[in-house]
Protein backbone atom coordinates (compact mmCIF):
# COMPACT_ATOMS: atom_id res chain seq x y z
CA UNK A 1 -14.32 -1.53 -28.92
CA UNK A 2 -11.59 -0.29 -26.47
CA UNK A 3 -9.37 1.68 -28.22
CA UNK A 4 -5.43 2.04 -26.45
CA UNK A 5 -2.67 4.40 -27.96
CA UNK A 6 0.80 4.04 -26.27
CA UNK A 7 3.76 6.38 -27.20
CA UNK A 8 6.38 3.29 -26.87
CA UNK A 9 9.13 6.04 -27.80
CA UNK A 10 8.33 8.34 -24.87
CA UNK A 11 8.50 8.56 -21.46
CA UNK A 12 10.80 10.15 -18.64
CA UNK A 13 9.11 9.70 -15.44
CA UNK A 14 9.65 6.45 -13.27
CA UNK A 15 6.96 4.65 -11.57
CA UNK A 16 8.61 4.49 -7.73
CA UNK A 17 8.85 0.65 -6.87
CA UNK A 18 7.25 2.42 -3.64
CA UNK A 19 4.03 2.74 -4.88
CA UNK A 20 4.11 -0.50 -4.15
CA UNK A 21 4.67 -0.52 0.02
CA UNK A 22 2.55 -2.38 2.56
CA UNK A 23 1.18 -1.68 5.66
CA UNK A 24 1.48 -3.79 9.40
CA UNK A 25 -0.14 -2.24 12.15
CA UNK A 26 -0.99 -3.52 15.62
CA UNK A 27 -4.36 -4.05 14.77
CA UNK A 28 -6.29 -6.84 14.64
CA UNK A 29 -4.15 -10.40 13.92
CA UNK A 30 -1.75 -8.37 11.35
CA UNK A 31 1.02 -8.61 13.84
CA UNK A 32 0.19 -11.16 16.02
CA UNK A 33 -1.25 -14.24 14.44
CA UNK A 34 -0.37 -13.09 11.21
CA UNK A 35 3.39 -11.88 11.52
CA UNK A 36 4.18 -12.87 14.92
CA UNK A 37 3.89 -16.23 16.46
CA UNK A 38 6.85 -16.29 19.05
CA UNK A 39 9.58 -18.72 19.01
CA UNK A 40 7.75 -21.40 20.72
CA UNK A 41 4.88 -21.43 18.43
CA UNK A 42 4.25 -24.65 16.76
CA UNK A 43 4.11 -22.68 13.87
CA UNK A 44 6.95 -22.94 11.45
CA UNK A 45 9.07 -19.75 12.49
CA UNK A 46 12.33 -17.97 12.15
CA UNK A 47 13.03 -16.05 15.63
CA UNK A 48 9.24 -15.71 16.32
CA UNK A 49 8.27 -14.62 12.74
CA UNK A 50 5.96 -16.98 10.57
CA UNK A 51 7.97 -19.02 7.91
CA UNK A 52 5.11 -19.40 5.24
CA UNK A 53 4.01 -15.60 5.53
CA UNK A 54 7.18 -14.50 5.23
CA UNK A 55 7.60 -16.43 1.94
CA UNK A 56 4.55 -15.13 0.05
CA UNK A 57 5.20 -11.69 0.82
CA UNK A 58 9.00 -12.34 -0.60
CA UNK A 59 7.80 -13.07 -3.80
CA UNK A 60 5.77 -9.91 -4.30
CA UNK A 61 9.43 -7.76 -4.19
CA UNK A 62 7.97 -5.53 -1.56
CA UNK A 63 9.80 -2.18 -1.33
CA UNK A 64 8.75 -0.94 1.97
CA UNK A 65 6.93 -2.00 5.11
CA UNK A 66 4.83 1.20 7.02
CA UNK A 67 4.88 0.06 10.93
CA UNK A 68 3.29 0.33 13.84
CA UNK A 69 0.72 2.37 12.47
CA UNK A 70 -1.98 3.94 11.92
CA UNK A 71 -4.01 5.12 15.01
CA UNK A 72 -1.82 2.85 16.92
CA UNK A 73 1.38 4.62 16.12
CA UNK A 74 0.24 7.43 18.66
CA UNK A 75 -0.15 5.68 21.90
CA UNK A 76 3.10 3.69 20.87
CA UNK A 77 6.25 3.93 23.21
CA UNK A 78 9.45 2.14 22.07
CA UNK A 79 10.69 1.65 24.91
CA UNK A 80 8.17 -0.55 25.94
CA UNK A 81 8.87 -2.76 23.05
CA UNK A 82 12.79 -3.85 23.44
CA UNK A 83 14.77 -5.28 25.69
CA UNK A 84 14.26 -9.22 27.25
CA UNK A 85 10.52 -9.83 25.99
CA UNK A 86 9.78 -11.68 29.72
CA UNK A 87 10.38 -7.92 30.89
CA UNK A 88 8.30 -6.26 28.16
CA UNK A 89 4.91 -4.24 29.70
CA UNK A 90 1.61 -5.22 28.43
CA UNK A 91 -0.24 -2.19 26.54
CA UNK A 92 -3.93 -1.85 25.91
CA UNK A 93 -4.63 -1.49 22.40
CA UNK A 94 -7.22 1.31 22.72
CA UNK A 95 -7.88 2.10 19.12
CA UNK A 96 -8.70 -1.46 17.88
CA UNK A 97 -10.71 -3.70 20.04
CA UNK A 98 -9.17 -2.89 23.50
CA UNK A 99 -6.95 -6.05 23.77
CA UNK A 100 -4.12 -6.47 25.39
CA UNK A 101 -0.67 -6.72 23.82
CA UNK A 102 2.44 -8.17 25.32
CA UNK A 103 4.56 -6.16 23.31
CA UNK A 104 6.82 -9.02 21.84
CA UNK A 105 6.52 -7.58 18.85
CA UNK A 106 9.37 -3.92 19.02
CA UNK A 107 11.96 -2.47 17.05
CA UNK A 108 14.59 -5.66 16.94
CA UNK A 109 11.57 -7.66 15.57
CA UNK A 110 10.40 -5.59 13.15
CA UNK A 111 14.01 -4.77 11.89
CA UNK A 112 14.44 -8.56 11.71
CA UNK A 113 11.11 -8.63 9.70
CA UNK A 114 12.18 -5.73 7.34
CA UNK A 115 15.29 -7.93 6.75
CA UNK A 116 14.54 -11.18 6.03
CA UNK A 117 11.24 -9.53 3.52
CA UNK A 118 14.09 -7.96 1.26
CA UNK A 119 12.08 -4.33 2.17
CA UNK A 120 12.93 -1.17 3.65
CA UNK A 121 11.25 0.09 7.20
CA UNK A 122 9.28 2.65 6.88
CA UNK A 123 8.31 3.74 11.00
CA UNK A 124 5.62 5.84 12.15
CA UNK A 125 6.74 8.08 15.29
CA UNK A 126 4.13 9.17 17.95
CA UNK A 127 3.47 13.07 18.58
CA UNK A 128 0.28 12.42 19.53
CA UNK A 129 0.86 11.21 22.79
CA UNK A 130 4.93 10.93 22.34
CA UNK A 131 7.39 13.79 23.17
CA UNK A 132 10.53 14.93 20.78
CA UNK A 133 12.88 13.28 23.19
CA UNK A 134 10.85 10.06 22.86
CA UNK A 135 11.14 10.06 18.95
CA UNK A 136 14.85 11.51 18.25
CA UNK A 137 16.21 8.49 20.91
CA UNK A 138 14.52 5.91 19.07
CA UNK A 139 15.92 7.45 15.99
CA UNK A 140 19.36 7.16 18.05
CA UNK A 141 18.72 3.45 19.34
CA UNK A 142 18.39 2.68 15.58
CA UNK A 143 20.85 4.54 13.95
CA UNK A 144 23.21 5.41 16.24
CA UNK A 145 26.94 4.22 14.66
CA UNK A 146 28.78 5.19 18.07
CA UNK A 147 28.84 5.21 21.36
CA UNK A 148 25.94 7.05 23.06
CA UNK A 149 23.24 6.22 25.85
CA UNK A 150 20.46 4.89 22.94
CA UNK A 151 23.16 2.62 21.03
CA UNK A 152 24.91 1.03 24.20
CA UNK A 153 21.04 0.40 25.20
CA UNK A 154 20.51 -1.40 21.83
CA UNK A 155 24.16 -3.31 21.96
CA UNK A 156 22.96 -4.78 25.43
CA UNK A 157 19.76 -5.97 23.96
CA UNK A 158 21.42 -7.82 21.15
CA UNK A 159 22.39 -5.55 18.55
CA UNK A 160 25.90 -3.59 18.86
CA UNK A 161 25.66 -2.49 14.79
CA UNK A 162 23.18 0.50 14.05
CA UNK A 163 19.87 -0.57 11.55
CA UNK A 164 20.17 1.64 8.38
CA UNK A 165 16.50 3.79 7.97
CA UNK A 166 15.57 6.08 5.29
CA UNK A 167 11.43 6.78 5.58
CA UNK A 168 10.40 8.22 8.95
CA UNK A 169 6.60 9.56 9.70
CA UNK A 170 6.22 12.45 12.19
CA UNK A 171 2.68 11.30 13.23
CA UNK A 172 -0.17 9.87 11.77
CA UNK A 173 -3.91 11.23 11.68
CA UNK A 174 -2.56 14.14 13.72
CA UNK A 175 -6.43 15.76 13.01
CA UNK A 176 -8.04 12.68 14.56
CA UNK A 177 -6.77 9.53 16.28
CA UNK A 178 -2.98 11.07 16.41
CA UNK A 179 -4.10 14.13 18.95
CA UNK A 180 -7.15 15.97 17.13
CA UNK A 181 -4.54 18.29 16.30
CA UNK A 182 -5.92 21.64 14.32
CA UNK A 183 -4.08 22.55 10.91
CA UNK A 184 -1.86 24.98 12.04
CA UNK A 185 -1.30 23.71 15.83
CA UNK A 186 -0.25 20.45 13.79
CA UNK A 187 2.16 22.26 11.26
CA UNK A 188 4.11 23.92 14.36
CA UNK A 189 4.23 20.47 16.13
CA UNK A 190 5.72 19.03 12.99
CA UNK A 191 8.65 22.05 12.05
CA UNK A 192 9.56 21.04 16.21
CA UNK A 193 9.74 17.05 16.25
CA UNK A 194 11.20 16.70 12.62
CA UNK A 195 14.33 19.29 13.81
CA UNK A 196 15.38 16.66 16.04
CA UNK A 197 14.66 13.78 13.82
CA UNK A 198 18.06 12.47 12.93
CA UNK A 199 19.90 9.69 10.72
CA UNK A 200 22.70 9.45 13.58
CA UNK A 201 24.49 7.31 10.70
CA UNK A 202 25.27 10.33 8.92
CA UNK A 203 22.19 9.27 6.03
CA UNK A 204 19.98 11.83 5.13
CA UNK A 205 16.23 11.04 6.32
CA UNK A 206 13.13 11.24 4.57
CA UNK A 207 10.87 13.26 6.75
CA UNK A 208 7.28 12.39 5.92
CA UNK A 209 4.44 15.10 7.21
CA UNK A 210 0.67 14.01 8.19
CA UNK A 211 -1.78 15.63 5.63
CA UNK A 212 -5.64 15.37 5.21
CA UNK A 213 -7.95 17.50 3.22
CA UNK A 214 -7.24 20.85 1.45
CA UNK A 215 -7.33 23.02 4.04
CA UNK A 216 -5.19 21.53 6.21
CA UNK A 217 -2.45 20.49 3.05
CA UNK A 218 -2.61 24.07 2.20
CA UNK A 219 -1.64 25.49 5.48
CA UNK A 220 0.72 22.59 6.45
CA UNK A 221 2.45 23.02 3.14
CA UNK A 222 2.44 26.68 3.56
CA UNK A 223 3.59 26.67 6.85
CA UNK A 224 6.41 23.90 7.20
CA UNK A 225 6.73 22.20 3.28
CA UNK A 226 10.12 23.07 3.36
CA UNK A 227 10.83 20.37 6.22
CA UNK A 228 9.25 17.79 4.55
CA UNK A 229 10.54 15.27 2.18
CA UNK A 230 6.68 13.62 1.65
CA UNK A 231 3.32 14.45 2.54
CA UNK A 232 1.43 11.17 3.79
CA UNK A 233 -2.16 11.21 2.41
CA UNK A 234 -4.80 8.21 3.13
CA UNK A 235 -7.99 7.16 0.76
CA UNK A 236 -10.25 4.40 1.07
CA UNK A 237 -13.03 2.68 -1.04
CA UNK A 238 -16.20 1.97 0.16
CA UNK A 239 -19.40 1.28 -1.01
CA UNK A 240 -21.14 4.50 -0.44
CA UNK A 241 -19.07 6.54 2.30
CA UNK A 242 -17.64 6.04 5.62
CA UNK A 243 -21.25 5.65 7.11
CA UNK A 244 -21.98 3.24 4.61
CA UNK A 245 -20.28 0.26 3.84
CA UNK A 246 -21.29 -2.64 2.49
CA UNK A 247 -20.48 -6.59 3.22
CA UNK A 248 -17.35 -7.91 1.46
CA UNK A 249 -19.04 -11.10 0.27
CA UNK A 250 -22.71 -11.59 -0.63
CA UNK A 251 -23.41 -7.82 -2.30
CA UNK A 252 -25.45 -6.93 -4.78
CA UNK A 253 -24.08 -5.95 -8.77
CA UNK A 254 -25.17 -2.46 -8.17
CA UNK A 255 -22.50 -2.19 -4.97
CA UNK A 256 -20.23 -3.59 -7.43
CA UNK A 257 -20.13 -1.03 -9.57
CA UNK A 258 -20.47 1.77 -6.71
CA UNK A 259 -17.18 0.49 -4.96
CA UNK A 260 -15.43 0.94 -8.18
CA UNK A 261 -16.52 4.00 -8.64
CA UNK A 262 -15.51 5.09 -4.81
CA UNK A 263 -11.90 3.06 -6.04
CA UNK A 264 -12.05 5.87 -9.35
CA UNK A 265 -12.61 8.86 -6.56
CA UNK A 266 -8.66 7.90 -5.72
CA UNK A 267 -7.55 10.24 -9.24
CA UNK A 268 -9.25 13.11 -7.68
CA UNK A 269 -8.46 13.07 -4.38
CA UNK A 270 -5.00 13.33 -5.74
CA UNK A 271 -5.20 15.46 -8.28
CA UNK A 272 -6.51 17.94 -5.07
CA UNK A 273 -3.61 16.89 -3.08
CA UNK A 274 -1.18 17.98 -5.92
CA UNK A 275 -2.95 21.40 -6.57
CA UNK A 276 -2.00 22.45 -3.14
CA UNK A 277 1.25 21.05 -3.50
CA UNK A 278 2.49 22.80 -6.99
CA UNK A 279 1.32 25.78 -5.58
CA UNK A 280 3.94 25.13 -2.68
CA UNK A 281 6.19 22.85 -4.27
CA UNK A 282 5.98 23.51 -8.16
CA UNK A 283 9.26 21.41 -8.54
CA UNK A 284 7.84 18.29 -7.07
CA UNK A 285 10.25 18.16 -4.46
CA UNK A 286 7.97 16.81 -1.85
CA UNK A 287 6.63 13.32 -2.75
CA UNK A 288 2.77 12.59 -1.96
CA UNK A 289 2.49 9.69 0.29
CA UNK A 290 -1.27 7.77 0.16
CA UNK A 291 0.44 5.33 2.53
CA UNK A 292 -2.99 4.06 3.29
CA UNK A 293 -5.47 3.01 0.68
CA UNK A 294 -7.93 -0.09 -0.18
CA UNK A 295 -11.12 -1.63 0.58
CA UNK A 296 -12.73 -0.89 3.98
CA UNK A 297 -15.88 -3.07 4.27
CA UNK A 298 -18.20 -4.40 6.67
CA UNK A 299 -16.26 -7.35 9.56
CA UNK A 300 -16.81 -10.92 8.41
CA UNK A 301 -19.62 -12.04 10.86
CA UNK A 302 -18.65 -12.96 14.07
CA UNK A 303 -15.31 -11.30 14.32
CA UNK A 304 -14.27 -9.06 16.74
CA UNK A 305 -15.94 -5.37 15.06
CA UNK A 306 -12.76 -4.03 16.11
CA UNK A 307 -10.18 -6.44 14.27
CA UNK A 308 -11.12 -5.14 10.60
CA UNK A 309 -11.63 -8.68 9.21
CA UNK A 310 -12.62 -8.64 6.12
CA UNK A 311 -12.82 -11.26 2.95
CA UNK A 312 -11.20 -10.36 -0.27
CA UNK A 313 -12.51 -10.77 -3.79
CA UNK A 314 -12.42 -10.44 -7.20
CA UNK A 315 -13.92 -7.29 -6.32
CA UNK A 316 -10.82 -5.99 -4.02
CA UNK A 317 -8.57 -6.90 -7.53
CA UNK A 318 -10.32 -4.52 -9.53
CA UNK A 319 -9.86 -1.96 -6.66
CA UNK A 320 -6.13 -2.84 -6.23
CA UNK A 321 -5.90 -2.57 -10.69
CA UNK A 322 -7.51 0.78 -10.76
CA UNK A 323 -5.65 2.60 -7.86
CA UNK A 324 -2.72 1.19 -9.47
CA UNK A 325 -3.47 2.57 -12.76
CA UNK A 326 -4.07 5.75 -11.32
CA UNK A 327 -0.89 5.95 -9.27
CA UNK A 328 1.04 5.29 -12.37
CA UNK A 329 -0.36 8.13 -14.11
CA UNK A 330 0.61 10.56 -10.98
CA UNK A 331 4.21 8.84 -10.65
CA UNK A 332 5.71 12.74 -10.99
CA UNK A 333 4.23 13.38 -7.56
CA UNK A 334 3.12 9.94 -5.98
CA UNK A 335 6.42 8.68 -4.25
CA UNK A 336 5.10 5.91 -2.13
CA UNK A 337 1.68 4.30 -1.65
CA UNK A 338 1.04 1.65 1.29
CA UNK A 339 -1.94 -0.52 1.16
CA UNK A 340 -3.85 -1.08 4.16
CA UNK A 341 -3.04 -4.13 5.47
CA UNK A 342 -0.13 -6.28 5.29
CA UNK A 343 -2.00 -9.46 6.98
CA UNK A 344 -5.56 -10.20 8.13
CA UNK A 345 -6.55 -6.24 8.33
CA UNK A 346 -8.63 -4.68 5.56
CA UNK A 347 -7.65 -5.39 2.23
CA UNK A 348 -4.83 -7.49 2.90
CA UNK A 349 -2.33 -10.09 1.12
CA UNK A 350 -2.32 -12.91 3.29
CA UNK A 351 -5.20 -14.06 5.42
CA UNK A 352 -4.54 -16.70 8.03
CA UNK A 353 -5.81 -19.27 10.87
CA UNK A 354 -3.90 -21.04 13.04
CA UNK A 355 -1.02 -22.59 10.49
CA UNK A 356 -3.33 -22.16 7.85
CA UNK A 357 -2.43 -19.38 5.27
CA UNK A 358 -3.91 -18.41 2.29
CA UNK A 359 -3.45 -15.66 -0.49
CA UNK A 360 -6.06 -13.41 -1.53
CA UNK A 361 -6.77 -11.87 -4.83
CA UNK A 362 -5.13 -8.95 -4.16
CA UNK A 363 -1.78 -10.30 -3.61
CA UNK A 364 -1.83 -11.96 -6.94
CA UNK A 365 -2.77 -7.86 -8.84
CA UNK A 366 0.56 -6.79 -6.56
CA UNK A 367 2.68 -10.00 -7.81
CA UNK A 368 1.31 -9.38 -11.42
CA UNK A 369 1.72 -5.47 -11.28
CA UNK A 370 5.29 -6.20 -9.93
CA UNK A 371 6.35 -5.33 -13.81
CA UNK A 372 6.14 -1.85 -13.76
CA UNK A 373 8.37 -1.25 -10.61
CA UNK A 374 10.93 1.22 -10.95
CA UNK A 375 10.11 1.00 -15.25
CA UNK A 376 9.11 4.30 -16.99
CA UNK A 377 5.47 5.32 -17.34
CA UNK A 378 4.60 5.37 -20.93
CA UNK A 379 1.96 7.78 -21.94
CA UNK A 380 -0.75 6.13 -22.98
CA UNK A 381 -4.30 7.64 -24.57
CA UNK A 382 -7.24 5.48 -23.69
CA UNK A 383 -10.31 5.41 -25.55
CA UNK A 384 -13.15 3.22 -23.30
CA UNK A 385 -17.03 2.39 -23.36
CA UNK A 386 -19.18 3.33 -20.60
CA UNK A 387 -20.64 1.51 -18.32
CA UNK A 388 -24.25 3.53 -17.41
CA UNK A 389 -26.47 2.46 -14.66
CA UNK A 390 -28.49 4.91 -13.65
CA UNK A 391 -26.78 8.08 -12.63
CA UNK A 392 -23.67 6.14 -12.20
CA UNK A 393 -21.17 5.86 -14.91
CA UNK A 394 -17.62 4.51 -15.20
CA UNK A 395 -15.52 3.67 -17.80
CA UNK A 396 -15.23 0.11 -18.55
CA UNK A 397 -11.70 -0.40 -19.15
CA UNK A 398 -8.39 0.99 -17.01
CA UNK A 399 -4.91 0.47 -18.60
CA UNK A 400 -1.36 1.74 -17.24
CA UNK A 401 1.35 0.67 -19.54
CA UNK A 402 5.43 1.12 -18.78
CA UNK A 403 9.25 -0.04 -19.80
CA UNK A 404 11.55 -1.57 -17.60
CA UNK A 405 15.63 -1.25 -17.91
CA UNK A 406 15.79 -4.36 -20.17
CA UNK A 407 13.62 -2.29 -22.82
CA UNK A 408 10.34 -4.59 -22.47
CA UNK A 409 7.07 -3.07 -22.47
CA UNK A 410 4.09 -4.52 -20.06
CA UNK A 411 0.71 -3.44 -20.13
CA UNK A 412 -2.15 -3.78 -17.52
CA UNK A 413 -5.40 -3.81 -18.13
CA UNK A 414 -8.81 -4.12 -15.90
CA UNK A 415 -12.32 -5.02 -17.57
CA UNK A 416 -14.73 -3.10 -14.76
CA UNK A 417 -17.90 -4.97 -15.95
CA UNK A 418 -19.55 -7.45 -13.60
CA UNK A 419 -21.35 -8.90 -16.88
CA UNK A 420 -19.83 -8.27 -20.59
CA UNK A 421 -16.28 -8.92 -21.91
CA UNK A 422 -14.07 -5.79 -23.43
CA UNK A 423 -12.79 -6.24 -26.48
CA UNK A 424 -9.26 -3.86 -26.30
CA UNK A 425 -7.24 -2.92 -29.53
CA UNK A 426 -3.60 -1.96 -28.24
CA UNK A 427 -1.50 0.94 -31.00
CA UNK A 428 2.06 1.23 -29.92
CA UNK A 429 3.50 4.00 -31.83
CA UNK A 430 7.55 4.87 -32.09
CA UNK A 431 8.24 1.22 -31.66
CA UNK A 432 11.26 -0.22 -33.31
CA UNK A 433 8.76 -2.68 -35.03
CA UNK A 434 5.07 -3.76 -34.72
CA UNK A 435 3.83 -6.10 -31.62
CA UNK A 436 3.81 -9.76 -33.15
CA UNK A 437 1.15 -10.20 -30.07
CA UNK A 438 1.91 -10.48 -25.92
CA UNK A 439 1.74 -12.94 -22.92
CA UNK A 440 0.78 -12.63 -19.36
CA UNK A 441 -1.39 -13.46 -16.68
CA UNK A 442 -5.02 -12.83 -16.12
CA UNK A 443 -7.30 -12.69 -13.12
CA UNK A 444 -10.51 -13.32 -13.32
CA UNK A 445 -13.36 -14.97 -11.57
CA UNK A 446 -17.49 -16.48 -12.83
CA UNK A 447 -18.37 -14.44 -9.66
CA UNK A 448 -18.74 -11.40 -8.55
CA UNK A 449 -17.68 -12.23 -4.43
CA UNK A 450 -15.35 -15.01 -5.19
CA UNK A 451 -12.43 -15.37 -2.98
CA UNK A 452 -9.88 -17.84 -1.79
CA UNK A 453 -10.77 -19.67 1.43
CA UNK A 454 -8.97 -22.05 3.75
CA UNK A 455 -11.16 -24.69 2.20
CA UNK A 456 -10.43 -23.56 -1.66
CA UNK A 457 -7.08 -21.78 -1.63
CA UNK A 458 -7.01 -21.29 -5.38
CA UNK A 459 -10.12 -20.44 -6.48
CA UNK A 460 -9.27 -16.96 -7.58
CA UNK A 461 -5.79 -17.76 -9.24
CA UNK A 462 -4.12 -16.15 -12.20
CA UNK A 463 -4.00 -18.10 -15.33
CA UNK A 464 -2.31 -17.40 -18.59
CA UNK A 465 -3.12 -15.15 -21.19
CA UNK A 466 -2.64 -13.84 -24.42
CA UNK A 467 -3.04 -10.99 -26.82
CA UNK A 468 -3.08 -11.50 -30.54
CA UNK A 469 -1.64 -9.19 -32.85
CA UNK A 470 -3.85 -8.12 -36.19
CA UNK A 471 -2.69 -4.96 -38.48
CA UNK A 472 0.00 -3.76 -36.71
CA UNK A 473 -2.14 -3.89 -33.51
CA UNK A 474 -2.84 -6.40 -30.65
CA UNK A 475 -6.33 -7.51 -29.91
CA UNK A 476 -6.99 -8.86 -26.51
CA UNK A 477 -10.54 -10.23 -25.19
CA UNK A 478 -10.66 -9.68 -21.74
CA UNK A 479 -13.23 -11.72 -19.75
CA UNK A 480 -15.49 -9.61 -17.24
CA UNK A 481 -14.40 -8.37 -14.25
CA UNK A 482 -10.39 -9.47 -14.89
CA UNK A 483 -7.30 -8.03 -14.51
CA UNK A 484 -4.37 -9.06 -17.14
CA UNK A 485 -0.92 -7.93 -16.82
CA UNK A 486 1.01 -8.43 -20.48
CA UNK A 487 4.48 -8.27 -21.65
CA UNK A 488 4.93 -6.94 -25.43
CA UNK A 489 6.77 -9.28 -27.95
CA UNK A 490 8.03 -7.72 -31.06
């Protein structure tokens, strides 16, 4: 038996709504194909962006949308991007696949995206390749209230009122793909752009930093923490390690249970992170941003290697439950998480083909995890079997639990084994009143690689689900390898 014990009377800290961000780069078909389609694209669209896409990702309530990268952030130039799209340069693409973009896709359109999602930009600037007047005019094209050389620029091209923008990157990858930038030499780059990044509109910005590993977040934070409002962090789960990944469909049960426990590396990796930071920041001032995290497997077959294809499974759930889970129990620190990729990338939401769409597991863990935006964490004691094989072991249960405004308490919970259900027994203690049992939604799958194809769209689907209550407590069976999201009655 599983054995959960949530303090229902306690609590303080809020779990960000941000934690629960997205990610569009120019990689791949995220943006075009998968966001993009132009306006003469048979494909339903509003101004050039894709009707049915747009939709799906409403329904998730997505707080913010990271853009144009990744690696592709650096060897982006705005000004190539607005203006009449007939006069718009091509740009090689040279981080993914070498293609060529026609660079339809700018500021206006992304703006346009950011508004008609319900979500807040969140823009990448490029140092690695960029200059500081490059980045403080965009921030002046898009912020810019009066007149000036950057706002008359954007009123001719459409738009005479400024864009309101709050989250602003300095770089990304700064020690590899942004400029293979050393620690220090990186640190100094970033005290001199962000003194000339500006909210024209009179709003203060959020200046986000580019970490990496402890040496560099110690010196960075050392060295220029008190110019930063977050400190962007990225972690991905693979099979093994970045020189080893495995296929995303067709694997074995024993790379199963290694991905999860590359997804359970994720509580670590922060806990690092937020060492260095209390030493620099010990009241939390400066929020941790993993504004990329997920999956990174093997291409589908046949793909273009440098796309990032991949299927998503029952598998990528789990992964998207646990990280979850763990960023709930680091919401003092964790400000903003952004999973990598919006559309078509990685472990993404929404895959698509031609007009055809489809959602993937993973979108339905964001829609069911939707509960605990902006609620408080509860603390919660968990009490879980193992699962041993070999020199691996994991636990086999992962539970977050929180209360929104309206005083309702929802609990998620992931059963990690491929194999055997998990029998949970939920204790709520300083509640006005025992449980009388709780409803949700479960995900949950007879296979360990299914997924939703063009073909079957709704093979992996949440269903409903329910937790008895017996003694005071609730019981709940959970199937294996599922993810259930309830919502207490009492």
């Amino acid at each position: 038996m599983n054995r959960i014990v949530i303090e229902a009377d306690q609590g303080k800290q809020r779990i960000s709504r941000h934690i629960y961000g997205h990610f569009a780069e120019h990689l791949g078909r995220c943006i075009y194909e998968g966001l993009w389609v132009g306006e003469d694209s048979p494909i339903p669209n509003t101004r050039g962006i894709r009707n049915d896409v747009v939709e799906a990702l409403k329904k998730l309530r997505m707080p913010n949308l990271r853009w144009p990268g990744g690696c592709f952030a650096d060897t982006y130039h705005w000004m190539d991007g607005v203006g009449p799209r007939a006069k718009r340069p091509e740009i090689v693409n040279i981080h993914w696949g070498g293609t060529t973009e026609s660079n339809h896709f700018g500021t206006h359109e992304f703006l346009d995206l950011c508004a008609m999602l319900g979500t807040e930009p969140y823009i990448c600037g490029n140092v690695g390749s960029g200059t500081v007047r490059e980045m403080a005019e965009w921030l002046e094209y898009i912020t810019m209230p009066g007149s000036s050389p950057m706002s008359r620029l954007r009123a001719a091209n459409g738009r005479p009122e400024p864009w309101d923008i709050k989250y602003w990157a300095v770089g990304n990858e700064n020690w590899g793909c942004g400029g293979n930038m050393a620690p220090l030499q990186y640190a100094y780059e970033y005290r001199r752009y962000q003194t000339y990044c500006r909210h024209f509109g009179g709003k203060k910005l959020y200046k986000i930093a580019c970490g990496f590993n402890d040496e560099w977040n110690e010196i960075l934070m050392r060295e220029a923490g008190r110019f930063m409002d977050g400190l962007s962090v990225h972690y991905y789960t693979f099979k093994q390690d970045w020189d080893h990944k495995g296929a995303a469909t067709g694997f074995p049960a024993s790379e199963w249970y290694s991905t999860l426990k590359s997804a359970l590396g994720l509580e670590d990796f922060i806990r690092r992170a937020e060492n260095i930071m209390d030493r620099h920041d010990p009241a939390k001032r400066v929020g941790m941003i993993v504004d990329e995290w997920g999956t990174w497997h093997l291409v589908e077959p046949g793909t273009n290697p440098g796309f990032l294809y991949q299927q998503n499974t029952i598998r990528d759930a789990l992964v998207a439950g646990l990280s979850f889970d763990i960023f709930h129990r680091h919401a003092d620190r964790v400000h903003m998480a952004n999973i990598a990729q919006t559309v078509n990338v990685l472990q993404a939401m929404v895959l698509t083909e031609g007009p055809k769409m489809v959602l993937t597991p993973t979108y339905h863990v964001f829609d069911m995890y939707s509960a605990h935006q902006d609620a408080t964490l509860l603390p919660l004691y968990l009490e879980a079997e193992r699962i041993d094989r070999g020199e691996l072991s994991i636990p086999k249960v992962s539970a977050s639990a929180s209360r929104d405004d309206a005083g309702k308490v929802h609990v998620s919970l992931c059963n990690l084994h491929a194999d055997e259900a998990a029998e949970v027994r939920v204790e709520l203690r300083g509640a006005a009143g025992a449980p009388k049992g709780a409803r949700g939604r479960l995900l949950t799958a007879s296979t360990m690689d299914a997924r939703n194809d063009f073909a079957h769209p709704d093979a992996v689907a949440p269903a409903p689900f329910e937790a008895k209550a017996e003694g005071g407590k609730l019981v709940a069976s959970l199937p294996p390898m599922s993810v259930a999201v309830v919502e207490l009655s009492f």
